[in-house]
Protein backbone atom coordinates (compact mmCIF):
# COMPACT_ATOMS: atom_id res chain seq x y z
CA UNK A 1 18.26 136.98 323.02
CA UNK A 2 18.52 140.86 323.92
CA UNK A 3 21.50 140.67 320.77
CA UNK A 4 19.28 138.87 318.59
CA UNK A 5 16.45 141.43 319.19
CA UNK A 6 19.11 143.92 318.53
CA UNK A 7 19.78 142.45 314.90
CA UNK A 8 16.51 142.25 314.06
CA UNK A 9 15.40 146.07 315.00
CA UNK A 10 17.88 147.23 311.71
CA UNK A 11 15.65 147.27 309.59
CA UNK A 12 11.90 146.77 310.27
CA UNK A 13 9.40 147.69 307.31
CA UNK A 14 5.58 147.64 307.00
CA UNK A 15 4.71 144.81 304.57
CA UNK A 16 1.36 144.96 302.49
CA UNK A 17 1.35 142.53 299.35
CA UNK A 18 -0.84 140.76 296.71
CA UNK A 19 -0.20 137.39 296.20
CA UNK A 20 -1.58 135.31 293.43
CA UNK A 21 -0.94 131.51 292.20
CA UNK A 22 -0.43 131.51 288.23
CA UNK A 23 -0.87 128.19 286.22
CA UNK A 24 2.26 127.94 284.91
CA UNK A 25 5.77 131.09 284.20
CA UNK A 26 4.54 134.19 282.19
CA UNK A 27 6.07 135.34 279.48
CA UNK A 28 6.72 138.40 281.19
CA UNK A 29 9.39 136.39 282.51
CA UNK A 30 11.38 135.69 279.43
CA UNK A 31 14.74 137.63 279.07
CA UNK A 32 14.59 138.51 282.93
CA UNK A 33 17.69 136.46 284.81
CA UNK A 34 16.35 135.34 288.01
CA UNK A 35 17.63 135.02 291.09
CA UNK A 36 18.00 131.16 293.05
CA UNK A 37 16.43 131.01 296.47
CA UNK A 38 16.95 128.48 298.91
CA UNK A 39 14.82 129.15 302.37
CA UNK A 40 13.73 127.29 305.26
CA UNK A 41 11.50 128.28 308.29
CA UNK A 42 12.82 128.19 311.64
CA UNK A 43 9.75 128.57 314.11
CA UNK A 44 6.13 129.92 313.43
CA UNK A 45 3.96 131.55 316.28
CA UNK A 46 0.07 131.18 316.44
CA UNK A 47 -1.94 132.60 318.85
CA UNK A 48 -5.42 130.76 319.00
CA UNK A 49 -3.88 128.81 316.25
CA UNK A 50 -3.56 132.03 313.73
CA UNK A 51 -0.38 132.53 312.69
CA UNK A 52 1.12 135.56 314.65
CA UNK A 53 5.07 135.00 314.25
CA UNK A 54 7.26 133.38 311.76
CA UNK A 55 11.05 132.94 311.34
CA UNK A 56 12.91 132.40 308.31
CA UNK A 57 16.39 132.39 306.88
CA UNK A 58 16.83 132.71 303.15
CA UNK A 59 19.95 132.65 301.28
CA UNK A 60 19.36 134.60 298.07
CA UNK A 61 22.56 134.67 295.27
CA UNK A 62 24.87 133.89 298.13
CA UNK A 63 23.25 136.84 300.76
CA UNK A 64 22.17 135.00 303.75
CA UNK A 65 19.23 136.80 306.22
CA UNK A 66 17.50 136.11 308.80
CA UNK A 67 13.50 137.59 308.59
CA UNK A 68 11.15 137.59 311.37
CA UNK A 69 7.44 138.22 310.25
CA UNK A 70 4.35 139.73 312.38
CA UNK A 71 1.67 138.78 310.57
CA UNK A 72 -0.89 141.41 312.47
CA UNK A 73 1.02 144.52 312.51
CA UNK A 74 2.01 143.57 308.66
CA UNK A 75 6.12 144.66 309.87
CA UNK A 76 8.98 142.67 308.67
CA UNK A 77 12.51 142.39 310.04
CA UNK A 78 15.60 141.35 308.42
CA UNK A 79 19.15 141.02 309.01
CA UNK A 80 22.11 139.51 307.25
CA UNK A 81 23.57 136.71 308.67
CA UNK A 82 26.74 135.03 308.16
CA UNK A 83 27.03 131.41 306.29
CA UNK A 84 28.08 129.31 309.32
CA UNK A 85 25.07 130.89 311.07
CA UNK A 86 22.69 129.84 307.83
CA UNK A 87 24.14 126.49 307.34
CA UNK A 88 23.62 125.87 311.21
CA UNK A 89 20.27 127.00 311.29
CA UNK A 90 19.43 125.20 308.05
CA UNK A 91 20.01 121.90 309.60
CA UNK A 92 17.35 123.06 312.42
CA UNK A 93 14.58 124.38 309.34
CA UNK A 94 11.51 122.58 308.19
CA UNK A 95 9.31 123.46 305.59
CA UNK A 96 12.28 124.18 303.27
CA UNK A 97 12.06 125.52 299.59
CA UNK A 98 14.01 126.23 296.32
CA UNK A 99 12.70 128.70 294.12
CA UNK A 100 13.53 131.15 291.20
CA UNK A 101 12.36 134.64 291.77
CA UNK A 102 12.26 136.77 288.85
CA UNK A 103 12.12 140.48 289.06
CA UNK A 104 9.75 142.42 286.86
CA UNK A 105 10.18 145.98 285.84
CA UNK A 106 6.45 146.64 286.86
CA UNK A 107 7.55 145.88 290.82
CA UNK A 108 5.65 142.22 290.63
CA UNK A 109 7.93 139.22 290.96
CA UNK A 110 7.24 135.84 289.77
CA UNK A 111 8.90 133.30 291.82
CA UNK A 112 8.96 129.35 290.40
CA UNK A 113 8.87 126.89 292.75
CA UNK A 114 11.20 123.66 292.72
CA UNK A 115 7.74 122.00 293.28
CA UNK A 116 6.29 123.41 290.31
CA UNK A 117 4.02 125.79 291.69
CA UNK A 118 4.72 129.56 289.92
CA UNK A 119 3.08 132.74 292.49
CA UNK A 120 3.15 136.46 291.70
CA UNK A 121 3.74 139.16 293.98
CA UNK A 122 3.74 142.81 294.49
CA UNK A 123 4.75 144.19 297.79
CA UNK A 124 3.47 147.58 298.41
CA UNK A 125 2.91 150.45 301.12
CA UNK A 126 2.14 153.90 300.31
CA UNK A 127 1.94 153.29 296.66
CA UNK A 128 -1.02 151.96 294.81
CA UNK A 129 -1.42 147.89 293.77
CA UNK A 130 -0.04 147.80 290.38
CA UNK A 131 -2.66 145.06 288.43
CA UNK A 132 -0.80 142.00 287.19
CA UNK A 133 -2.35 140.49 284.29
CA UNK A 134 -0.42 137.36 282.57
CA UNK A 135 -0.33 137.60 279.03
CA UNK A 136 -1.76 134.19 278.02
CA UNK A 137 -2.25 132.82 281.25
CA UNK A 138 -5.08 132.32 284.14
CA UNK A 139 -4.50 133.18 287.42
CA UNK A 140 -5.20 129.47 289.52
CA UNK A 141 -5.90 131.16 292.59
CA UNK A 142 -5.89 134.60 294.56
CA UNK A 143 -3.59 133.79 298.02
CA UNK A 144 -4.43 136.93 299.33
């Protein structure tokens, strides 16, 4: 435990972000390659059934991590992990997804969902929410 604790004190950020559900892929997408995301939780945490804790291992291009989310404090920490350790853990995740994430020059990404569903989202701290505004398309629903 004390080494996994270790791991994932590298790098621990501050996470503030806007997240909203779009009908279907902008067109600010087009020409932008995106990168294929495969993710699965591993265990969530509620406290008076909030959700306080969550643990999640993406593998991103080929870069596997390991994240662990505190949903009150807003702080995020992430460490690579090596492929055995993902493909073990994988077996172990629930709630798994695929997704396309494109990366937009404006600091919003769009990621696509295997499911179909297509969310925006701009992580931010110090600097000011940039507005997203689909050309063409309505925003389904404001996540947060």
């Amino acid at each position: 435990m004390n080494k996994l604790k270790k791991m994932l004190s590298e790098i621990t950020v501050r996470e503030r972000e806007k997240r909203i559900e779009l009908e279907a892929l902008p067109p600010e997408c087009e020409g932008v390659k995106p990168s294929k995301i495969v993710q699965g939780f591993i265990k969530e945490v509620k406290q008076d059934n909030k959700p306080l804790c969550d643990v999640r291992i993406r593998n991103e291009n080929g870069r596997f991590t390991l994240t662990a989310k505190h949903r009150p404090t807003y702080s995020e920490s992430t460490t690579s992990i090596s492929k055995d350790t993902f493909e073990t853990l994988w077996r172990k995740a629930r709630s798994k997804q695929e997704k396309a994430r494109y990366k937009l020059q404006s600091g919003w990404v769009v990621d696509s969902f295997k499911d179909g569903r297509v969310v925006a989202e701009y992580e931010y701290g110090k600097d000011k929410l940039k507005a997203f505004r689909p050309a063409g398309f309505k925003v389904k629903e404001i996540l947060n």
